[in-house]
PDB file of N, CA and C in Angstrom:
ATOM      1  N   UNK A   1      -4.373   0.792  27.122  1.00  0.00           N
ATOM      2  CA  UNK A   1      -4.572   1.398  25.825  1.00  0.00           C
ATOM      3  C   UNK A   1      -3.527   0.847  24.862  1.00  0.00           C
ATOM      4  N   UNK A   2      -4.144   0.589  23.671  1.00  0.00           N
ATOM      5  CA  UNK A   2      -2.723  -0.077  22.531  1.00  0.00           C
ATOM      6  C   UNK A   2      -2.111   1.444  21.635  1.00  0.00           C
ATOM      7  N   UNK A   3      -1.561   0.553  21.002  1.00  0.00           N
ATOM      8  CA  UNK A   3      -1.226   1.589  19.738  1.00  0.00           C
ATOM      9  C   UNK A   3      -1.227   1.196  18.773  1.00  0.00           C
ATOM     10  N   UNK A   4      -1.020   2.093  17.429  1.00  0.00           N
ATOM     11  CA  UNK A   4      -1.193   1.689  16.360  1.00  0.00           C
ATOM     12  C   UNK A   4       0.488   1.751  15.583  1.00  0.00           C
ATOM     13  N   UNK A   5       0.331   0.628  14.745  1.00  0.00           N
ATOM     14  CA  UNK A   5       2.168   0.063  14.293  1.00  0.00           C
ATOM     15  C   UNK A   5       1.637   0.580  13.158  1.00  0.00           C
ATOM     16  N   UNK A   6       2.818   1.311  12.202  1.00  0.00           N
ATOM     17  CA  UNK A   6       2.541   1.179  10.441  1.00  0.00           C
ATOM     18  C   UNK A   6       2.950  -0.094   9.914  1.00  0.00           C
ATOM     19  N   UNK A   7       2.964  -0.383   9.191  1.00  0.00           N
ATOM     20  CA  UNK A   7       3.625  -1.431   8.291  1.00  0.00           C
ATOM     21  C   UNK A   7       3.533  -1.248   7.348  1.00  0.00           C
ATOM     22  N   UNK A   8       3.869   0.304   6.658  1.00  0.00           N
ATOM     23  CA  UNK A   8       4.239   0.289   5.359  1.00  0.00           C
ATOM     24  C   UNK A   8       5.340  -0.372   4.874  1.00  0.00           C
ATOM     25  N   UNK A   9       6.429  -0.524   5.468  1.00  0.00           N
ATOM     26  CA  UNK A   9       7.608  -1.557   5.169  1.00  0.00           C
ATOM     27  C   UNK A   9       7.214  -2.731   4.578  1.00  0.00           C
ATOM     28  N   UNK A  10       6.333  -3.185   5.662  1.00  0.00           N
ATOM     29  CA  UNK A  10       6.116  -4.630   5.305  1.00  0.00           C
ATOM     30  C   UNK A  10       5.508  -5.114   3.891  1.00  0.00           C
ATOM     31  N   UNK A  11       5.191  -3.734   3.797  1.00  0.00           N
ATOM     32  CA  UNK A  11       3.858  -3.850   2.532  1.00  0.00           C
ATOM     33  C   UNK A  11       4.703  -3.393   1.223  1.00  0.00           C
ATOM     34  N   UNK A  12       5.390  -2.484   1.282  1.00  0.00           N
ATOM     35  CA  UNK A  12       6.462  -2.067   0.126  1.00  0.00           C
ATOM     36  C   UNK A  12       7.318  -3.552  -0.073  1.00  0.00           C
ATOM     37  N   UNK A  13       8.089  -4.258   1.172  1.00  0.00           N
ATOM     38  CA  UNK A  13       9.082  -5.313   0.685  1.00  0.00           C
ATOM     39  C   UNK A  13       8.228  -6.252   0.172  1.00  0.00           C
ATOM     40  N   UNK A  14       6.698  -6.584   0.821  1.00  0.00           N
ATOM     41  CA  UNK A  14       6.144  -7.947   0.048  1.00  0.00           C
ATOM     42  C   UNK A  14       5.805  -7.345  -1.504  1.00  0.00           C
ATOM     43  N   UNK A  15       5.095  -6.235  -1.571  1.00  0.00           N
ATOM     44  CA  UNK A  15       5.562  -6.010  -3.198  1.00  0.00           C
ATOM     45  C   UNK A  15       6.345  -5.402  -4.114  1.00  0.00           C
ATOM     46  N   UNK A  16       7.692  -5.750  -3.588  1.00  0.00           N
ATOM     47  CA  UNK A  16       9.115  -5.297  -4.226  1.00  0.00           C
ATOM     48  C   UNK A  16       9.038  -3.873  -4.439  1.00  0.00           C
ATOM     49  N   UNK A  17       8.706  -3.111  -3.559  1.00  0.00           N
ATOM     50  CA  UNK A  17       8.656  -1.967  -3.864  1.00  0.00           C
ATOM     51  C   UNK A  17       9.859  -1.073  -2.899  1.00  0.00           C
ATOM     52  N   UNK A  18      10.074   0.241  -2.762  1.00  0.00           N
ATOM     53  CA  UNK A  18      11.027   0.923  -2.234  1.00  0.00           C
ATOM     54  C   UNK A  18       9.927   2.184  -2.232  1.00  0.00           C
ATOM     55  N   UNK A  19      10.956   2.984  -0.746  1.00  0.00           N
ATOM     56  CA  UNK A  19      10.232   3.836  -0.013  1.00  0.00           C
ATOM     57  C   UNK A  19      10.602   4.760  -1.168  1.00  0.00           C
ATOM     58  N   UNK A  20      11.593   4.835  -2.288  1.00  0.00           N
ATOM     59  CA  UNK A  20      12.172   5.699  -2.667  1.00  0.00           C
ATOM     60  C   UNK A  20      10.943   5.459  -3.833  1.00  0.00           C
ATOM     61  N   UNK A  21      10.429   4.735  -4.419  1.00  0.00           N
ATOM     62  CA  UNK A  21       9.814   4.876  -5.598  1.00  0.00           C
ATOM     63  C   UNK A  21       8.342   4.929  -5.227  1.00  0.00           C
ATOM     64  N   UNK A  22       7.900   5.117  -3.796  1.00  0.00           N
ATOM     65  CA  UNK A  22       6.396   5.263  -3.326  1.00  0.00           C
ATOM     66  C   UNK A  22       6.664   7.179  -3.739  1.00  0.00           C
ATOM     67  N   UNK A  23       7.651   7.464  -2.851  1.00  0.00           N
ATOM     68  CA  UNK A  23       8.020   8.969  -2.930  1.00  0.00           C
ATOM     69  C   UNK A  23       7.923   9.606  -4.176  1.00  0.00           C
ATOM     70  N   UNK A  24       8.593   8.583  -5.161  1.00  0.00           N
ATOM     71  CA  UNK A  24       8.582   9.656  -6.390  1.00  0.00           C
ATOM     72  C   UNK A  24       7.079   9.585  -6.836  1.00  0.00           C
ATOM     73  N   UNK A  25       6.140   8.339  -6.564  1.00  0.00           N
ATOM     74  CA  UNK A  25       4.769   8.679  -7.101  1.00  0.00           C
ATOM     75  C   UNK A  25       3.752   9.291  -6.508  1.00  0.00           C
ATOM     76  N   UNK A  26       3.944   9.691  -4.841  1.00  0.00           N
ATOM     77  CA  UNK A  26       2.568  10.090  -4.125  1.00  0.00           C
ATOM     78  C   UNK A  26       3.391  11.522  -4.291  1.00  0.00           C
ATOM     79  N   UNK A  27       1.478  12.136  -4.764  1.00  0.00           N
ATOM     80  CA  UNK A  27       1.521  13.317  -4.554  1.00  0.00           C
ATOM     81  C   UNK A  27       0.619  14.198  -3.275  1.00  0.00           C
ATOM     82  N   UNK A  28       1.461  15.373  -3.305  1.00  0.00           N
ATOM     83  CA  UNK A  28       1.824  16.627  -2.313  1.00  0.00           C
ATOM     84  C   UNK A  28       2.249  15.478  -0.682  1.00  0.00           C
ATOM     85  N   UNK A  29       2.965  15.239  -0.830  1.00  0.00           N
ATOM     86  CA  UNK A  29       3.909  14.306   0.338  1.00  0.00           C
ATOM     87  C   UNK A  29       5.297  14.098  -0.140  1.00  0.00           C
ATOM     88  N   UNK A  30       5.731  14.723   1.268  1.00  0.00           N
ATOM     89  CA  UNK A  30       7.785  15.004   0.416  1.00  0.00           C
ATOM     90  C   UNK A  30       7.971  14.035   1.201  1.00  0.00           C
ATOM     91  N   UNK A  31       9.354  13.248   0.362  1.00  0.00           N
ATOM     92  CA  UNK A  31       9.956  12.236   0.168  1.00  0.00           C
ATOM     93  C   UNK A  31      10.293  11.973   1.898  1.00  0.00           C
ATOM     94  N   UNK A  32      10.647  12.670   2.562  1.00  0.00           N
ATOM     95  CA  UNK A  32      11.092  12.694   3.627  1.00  0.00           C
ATOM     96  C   UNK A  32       9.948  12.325   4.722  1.00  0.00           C
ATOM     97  N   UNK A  33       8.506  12.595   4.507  1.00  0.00           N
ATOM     98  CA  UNK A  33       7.416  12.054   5.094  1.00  0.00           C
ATOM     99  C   UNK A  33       7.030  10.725   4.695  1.00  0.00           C
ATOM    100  N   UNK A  34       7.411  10.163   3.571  1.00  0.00           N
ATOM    101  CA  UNK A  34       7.126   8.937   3.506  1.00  0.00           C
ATOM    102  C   UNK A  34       8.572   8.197   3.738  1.00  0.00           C
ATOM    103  N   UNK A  35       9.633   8.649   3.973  1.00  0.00           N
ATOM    104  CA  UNK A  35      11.001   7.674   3.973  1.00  0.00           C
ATOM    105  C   UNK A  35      10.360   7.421   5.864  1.00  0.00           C
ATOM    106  N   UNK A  36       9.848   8.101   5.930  1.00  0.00           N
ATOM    107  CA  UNK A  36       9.747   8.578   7.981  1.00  0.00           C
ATOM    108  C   UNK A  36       7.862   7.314   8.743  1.00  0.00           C
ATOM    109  N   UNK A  37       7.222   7.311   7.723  1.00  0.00           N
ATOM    110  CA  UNK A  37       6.603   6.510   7.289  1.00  0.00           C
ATOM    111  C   UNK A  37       6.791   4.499   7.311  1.00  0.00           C
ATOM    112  N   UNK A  38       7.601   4.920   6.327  1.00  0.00           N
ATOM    113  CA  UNK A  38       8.178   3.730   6.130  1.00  0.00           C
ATOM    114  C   UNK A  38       9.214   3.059   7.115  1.00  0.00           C
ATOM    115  N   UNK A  39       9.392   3.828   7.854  1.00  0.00           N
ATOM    116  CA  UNK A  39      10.612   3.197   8.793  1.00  0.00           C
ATOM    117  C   UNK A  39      10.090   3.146  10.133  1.00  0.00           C
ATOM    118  N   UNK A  40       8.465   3.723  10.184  1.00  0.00           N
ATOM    119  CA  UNK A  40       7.813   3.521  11.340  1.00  0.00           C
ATOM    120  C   UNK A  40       7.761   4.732  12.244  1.00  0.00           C
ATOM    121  N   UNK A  41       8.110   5.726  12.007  1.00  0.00           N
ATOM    122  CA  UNK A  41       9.073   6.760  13.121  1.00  0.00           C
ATOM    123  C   UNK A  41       7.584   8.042  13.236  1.00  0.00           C
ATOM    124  N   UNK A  42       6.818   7.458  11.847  1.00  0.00           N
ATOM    125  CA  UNK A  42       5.927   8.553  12.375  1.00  0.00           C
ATOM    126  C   UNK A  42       4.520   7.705  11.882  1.00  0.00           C
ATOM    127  N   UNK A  43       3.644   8.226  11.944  1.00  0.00           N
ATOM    128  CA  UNK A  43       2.289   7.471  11.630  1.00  0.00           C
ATOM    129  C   UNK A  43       1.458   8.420  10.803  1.00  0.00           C
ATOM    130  N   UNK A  44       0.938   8.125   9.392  1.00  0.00           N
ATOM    131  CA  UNK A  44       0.518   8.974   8.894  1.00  0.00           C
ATOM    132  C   UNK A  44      -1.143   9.435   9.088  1.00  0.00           C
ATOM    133  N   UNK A  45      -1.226  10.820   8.995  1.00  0.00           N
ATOM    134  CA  UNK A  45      -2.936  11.416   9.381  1.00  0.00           C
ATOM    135  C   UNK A  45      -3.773  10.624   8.295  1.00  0.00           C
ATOM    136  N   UNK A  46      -4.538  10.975   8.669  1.00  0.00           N
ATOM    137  CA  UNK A  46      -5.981  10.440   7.615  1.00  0.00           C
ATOM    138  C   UNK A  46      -5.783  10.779   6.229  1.00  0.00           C
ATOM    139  N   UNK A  47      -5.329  11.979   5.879  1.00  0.00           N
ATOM    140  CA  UNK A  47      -5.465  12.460   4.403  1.00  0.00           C
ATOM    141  C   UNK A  47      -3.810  11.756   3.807  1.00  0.00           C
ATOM    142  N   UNK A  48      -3.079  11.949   4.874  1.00  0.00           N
ATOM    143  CA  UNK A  48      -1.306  11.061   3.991  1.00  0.00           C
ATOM    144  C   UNK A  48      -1.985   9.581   3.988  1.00  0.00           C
ATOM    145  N   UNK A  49      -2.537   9.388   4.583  1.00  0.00           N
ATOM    146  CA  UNK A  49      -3.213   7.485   4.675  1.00  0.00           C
ATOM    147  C   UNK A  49      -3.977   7.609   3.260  1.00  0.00           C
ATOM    148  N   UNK A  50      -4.830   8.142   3.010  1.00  0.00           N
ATOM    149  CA  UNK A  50      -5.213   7.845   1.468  1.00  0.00           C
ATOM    150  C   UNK A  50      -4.791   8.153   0.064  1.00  0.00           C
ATOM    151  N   UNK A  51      -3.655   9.322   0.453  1.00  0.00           N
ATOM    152  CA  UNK A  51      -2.685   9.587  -0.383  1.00  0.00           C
ATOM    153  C   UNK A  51      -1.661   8.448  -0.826  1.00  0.00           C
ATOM    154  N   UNK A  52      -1.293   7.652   0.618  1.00  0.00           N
ATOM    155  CA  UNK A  52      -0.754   6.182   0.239  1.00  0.00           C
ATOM    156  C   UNK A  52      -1.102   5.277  -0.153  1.00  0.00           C
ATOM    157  N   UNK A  53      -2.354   4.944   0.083  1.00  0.00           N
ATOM    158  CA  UNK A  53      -3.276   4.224  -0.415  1.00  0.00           C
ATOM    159  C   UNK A  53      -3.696   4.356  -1.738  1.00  0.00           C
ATOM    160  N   UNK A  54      -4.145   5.382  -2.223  1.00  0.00           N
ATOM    161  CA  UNK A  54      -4.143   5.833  -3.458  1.00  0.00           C
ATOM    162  C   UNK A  54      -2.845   5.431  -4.409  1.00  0.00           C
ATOM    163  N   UNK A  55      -1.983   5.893  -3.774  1.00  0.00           N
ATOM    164  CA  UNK A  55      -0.832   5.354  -4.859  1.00  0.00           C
ATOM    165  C   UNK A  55      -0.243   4.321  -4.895  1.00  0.00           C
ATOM    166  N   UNK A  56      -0.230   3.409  -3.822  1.00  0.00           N
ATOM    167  CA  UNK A  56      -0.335   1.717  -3.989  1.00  0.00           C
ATOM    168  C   UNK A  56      -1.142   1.547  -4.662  1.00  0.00           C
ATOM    169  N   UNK A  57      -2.305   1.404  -4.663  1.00  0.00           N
ATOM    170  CA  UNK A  57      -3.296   0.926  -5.641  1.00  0.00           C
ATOM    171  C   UNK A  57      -2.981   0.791  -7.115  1.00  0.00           C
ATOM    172  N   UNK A  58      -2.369   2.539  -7.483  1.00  0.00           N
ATOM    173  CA  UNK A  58      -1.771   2.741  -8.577  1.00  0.00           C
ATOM    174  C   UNK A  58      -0.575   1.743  -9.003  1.00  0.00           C
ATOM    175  N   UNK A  59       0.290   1.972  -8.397  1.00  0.00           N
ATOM    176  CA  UNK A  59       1.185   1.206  -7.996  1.00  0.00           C
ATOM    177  C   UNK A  59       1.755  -0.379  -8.399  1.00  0.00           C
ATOM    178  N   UNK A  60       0.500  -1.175  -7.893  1.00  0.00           N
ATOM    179  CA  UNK A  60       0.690  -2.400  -7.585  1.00  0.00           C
ATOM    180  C   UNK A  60      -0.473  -3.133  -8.914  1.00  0.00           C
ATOM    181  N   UNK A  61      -1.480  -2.178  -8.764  1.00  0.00           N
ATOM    182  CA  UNK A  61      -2.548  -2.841  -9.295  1.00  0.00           C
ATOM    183  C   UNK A  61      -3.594  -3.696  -9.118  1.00  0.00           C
ATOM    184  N   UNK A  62      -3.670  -3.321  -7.293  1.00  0.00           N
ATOM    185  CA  UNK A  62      -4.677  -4.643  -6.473  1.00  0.00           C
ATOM    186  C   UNK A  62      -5.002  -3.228  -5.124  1.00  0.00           C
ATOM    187  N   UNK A  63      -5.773  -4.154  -4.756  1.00  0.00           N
ATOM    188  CA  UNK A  63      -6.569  -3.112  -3.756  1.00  0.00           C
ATOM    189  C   UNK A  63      -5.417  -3.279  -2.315  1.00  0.00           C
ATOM    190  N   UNK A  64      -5.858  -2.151  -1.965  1.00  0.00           N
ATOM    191  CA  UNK A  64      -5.257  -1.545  -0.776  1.00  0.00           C
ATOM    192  C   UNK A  64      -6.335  -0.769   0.174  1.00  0.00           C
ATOM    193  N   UNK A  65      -5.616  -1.571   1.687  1.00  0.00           N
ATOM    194  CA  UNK A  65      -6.913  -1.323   2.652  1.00  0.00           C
ATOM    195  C   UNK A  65      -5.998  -0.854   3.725  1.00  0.00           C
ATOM    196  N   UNK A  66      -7.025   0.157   4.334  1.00  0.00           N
ATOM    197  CA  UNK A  66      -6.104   0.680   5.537  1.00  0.00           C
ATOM    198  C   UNK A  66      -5.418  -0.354   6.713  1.00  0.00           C
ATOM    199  N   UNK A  67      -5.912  -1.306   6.399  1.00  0.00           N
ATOM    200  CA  UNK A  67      -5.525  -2.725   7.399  1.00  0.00           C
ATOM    201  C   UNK A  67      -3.963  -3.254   7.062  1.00  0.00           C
ATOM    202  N   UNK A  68      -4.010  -3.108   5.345  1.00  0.00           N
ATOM    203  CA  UNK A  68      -2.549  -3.353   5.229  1.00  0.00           C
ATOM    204  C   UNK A  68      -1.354  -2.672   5.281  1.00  0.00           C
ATOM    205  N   UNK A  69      -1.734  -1.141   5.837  1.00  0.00           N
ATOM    206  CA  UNK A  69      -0.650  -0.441   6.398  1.00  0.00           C
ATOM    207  C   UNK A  69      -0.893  -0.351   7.624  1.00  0.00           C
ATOM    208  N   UNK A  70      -1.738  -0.182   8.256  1.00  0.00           N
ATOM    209  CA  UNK A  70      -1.893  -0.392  10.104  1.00  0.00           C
ATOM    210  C   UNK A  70      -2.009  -1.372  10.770  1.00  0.00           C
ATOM    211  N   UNK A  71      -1.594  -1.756  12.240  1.00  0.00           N
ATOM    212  CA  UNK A  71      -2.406  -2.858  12.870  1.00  0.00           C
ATOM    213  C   UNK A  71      -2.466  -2.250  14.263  1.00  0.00           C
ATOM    214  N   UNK A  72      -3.281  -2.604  14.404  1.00  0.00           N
ATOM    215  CA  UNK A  72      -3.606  -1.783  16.406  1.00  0.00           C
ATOM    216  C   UNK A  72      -3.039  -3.029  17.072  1.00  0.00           C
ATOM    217  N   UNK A  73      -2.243  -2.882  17.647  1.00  0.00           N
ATOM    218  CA  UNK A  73      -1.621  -3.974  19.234  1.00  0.00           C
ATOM    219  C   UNK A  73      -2.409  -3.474  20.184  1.00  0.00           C
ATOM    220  N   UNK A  74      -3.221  -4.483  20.847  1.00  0.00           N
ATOM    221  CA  UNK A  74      -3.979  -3.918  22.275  1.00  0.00           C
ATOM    222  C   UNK A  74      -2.513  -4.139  23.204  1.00  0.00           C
ATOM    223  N   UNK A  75      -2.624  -3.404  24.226  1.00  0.00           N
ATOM    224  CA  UNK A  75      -1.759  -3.454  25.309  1.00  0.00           C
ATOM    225  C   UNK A  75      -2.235  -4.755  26.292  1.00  0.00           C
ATOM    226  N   UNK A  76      -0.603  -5.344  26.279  1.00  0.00           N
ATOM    227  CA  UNK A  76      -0.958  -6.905  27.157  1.00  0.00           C
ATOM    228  C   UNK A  76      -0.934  -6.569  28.402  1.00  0.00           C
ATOM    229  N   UNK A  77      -2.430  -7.171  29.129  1.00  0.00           N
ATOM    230  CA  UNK A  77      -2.088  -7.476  30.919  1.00  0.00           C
ATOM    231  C   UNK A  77      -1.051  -7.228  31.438  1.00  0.00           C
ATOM    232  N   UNK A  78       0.178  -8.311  30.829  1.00  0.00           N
ATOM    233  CA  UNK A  78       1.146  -8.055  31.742  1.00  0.00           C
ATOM    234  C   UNK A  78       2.088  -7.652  31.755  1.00  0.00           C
ATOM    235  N   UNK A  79       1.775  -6.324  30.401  1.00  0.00           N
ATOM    236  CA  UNK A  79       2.796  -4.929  30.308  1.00  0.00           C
ATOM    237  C   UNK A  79       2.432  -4.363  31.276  1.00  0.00           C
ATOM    238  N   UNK A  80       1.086  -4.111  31.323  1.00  0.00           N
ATOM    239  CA  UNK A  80      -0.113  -3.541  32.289  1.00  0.00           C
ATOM    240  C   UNK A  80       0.178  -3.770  33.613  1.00  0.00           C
ATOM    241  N   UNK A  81       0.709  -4.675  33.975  1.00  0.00           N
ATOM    242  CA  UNK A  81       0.544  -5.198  35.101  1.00  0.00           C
ATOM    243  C   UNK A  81       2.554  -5.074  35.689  1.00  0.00           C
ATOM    244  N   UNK A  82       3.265  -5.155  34.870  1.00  0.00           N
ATOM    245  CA  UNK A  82       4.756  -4.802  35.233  1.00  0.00           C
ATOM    246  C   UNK A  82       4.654  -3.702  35.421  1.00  0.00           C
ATOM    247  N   UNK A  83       4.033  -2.672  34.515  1.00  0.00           N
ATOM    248  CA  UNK A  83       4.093  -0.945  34.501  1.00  0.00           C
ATOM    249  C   UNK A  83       3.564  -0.768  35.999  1.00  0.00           C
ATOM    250  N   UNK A  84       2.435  -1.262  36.857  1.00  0.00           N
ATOM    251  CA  UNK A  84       1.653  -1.228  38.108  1.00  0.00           C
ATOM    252  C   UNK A  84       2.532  -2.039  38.748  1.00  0.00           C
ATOM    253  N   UNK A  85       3.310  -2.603  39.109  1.00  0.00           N
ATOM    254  CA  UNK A  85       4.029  -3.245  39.804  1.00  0.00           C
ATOM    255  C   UNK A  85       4.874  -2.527  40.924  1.00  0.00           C
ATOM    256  N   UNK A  86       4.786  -2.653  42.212  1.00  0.00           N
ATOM    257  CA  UNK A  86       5.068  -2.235  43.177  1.00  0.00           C
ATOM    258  C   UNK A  86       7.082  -2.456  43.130  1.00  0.00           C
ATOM    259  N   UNK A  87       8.269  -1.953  42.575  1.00  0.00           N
ATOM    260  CA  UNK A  87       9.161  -2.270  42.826  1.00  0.00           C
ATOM    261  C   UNK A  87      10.322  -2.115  43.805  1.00  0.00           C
ATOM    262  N   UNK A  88       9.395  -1.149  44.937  1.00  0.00           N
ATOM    263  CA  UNK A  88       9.934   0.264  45.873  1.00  0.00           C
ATOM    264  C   UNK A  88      11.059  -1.039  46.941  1.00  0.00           C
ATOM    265  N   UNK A  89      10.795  -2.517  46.967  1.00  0.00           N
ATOM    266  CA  UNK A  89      11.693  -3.347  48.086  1.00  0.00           C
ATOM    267  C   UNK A  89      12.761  -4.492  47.012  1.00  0.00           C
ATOM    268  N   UNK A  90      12.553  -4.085  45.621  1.00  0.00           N
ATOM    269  CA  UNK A  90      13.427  -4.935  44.475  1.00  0.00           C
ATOM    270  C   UNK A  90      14.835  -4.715  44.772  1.00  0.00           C
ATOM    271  N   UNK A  91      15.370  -3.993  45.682  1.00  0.00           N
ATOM    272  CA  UNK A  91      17.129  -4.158  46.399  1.00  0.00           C
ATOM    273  C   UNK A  91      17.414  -5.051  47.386  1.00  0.00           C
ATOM    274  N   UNK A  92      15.768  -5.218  48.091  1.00  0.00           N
ATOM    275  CA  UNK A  92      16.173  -6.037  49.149  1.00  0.00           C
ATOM    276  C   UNK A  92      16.351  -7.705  48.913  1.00  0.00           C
ATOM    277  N   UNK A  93      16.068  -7.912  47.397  1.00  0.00           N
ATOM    278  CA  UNK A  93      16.707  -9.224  47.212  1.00  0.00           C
ATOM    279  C   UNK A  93      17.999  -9.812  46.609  1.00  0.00           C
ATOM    280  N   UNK A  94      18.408 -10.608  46.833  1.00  0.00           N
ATOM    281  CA  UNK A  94      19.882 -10.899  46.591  1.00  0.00           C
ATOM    282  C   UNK A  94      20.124 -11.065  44.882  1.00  0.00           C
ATOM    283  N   UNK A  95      21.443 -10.620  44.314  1.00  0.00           N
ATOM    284  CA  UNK A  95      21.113 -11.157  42.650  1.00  0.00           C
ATOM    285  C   UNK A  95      21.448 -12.496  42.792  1.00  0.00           C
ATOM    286  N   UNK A  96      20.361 -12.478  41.222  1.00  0.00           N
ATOM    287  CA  UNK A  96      20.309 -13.798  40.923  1.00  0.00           C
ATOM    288  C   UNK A  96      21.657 -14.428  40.541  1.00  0.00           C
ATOM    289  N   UNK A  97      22.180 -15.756  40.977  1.00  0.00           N
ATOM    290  CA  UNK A  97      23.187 -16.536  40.918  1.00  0.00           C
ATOM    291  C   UNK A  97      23.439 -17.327  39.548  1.00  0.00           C
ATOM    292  N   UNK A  98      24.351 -16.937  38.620  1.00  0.00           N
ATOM    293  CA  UNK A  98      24.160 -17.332  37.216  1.00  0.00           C
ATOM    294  C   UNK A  98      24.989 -18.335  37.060  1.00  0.00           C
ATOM    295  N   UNK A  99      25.810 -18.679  38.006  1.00  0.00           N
ATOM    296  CA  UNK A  99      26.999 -19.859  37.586  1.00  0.00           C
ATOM    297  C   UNK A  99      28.239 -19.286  37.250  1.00  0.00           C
ATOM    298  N   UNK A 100      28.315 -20.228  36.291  1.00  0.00           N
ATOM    299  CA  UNK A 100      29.683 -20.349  35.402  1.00  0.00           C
ATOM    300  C   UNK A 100      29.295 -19.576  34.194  1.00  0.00           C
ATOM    301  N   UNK A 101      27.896 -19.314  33.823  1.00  0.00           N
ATOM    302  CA  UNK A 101      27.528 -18.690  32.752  1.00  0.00           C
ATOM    303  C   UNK A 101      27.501 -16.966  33.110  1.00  0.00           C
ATOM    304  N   UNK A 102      28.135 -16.615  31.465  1.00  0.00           N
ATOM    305  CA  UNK A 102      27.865 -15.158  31.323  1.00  0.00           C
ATOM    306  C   UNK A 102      26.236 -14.491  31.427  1.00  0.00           C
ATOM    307  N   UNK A 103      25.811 -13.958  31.717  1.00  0.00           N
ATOM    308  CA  UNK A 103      24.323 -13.471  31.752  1.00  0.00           C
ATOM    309  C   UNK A 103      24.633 -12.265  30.354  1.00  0.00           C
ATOM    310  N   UNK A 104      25.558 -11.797  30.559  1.00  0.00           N
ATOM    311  CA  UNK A 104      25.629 -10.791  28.530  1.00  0.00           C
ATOM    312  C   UNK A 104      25.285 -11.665  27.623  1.00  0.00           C
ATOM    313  N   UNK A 105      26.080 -12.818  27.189  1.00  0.00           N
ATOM    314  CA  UNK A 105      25.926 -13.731  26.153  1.00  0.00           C
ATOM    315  C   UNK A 105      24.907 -14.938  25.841  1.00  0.00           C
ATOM    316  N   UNK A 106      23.613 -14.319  26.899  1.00  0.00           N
ATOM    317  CA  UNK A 106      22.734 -15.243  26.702  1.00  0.00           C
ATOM    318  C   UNK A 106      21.555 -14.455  26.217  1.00  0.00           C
ATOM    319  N   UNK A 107      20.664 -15.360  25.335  1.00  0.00           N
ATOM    320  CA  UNK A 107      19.310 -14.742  24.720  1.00  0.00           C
ATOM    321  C   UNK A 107      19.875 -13.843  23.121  1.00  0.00           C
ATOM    322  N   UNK A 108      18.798 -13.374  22.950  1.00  0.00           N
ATOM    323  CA  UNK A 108      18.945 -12.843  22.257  1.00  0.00           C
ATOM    324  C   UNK A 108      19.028 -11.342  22.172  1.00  0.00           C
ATOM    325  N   UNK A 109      19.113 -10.102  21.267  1.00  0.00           N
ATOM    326  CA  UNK A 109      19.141  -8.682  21.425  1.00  0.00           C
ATOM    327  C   UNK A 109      17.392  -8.496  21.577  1.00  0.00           C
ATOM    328  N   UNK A 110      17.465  -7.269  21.873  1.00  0.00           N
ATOM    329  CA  UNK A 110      15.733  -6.937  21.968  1.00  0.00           C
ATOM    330  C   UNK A 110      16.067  -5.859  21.093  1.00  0.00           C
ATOM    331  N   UNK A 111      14.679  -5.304  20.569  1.00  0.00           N
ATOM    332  CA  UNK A 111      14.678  -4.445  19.625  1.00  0.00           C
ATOM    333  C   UNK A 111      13.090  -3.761  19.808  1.00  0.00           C
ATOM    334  N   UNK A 112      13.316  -2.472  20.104  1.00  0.00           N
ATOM    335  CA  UNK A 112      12.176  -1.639  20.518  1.00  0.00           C
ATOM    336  C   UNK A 112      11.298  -1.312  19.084  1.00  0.00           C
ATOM    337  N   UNK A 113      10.390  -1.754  19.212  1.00  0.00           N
ATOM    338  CA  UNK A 113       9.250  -1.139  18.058  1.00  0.00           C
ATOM    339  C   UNK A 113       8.744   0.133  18.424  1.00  0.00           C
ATOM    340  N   UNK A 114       8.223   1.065  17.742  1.00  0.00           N
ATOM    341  CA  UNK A 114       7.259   2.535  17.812  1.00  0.00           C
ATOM    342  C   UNK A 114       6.196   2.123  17.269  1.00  0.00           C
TER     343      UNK A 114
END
């Protein structure tokens, strides 16, 4: 099963906009549901979705589609398939041998999406 990402962010920074000045224009939605919105942390119902929509439109002056604040991620195989993964004998192998190299200071940070 996937889920669904907002991307109101994405859609406020490509048109120079701020969560703070969506807030002061959508109405019956407190500032605090769309700052929460915008940062991904919650996903808005059907009626805050056209309330946003509605006031982008206003807003910007170009159409706005529920596509450009949502996107559904299907769930990959082989999340699917790590999550089902048998790990009950993963002690009985030796760690992996890194060298001379640090294993902290390699790669990059990860960063969890909602």
């Amino acid at each position: 099963m996937g889920t669904l990402r907002v991307k109101l962010r994405e859609y406020l920074d490509t048109h120079q906009l701020s969560a703070y000045q969506l807030a002061k224009e959508v109405e019956g939605m407190s500032p605090k549901t769309v700052y929460a919105y915008a940062a991904g942390s919650r996903q808005p119902s059907i009626e805050n979705l056209e309330k946003l929509i509605t006031t982008l439109r206003k807003l910007t002056g170009e159409s706005v589609d529920v596509s450009d604040l949502l996107e559904y991620q299907p769930e990959l195989a082989e999340t699917r398939a790590w999550h089902d993964a048998d790990l009950s004998r993963l002690g009985e192998y030796e760690p992996y041998d890194w060298g001379d190299i640090d294993p902290e200071t390699l790669g990059k940070p990860l960063r969890f999406e909602k």
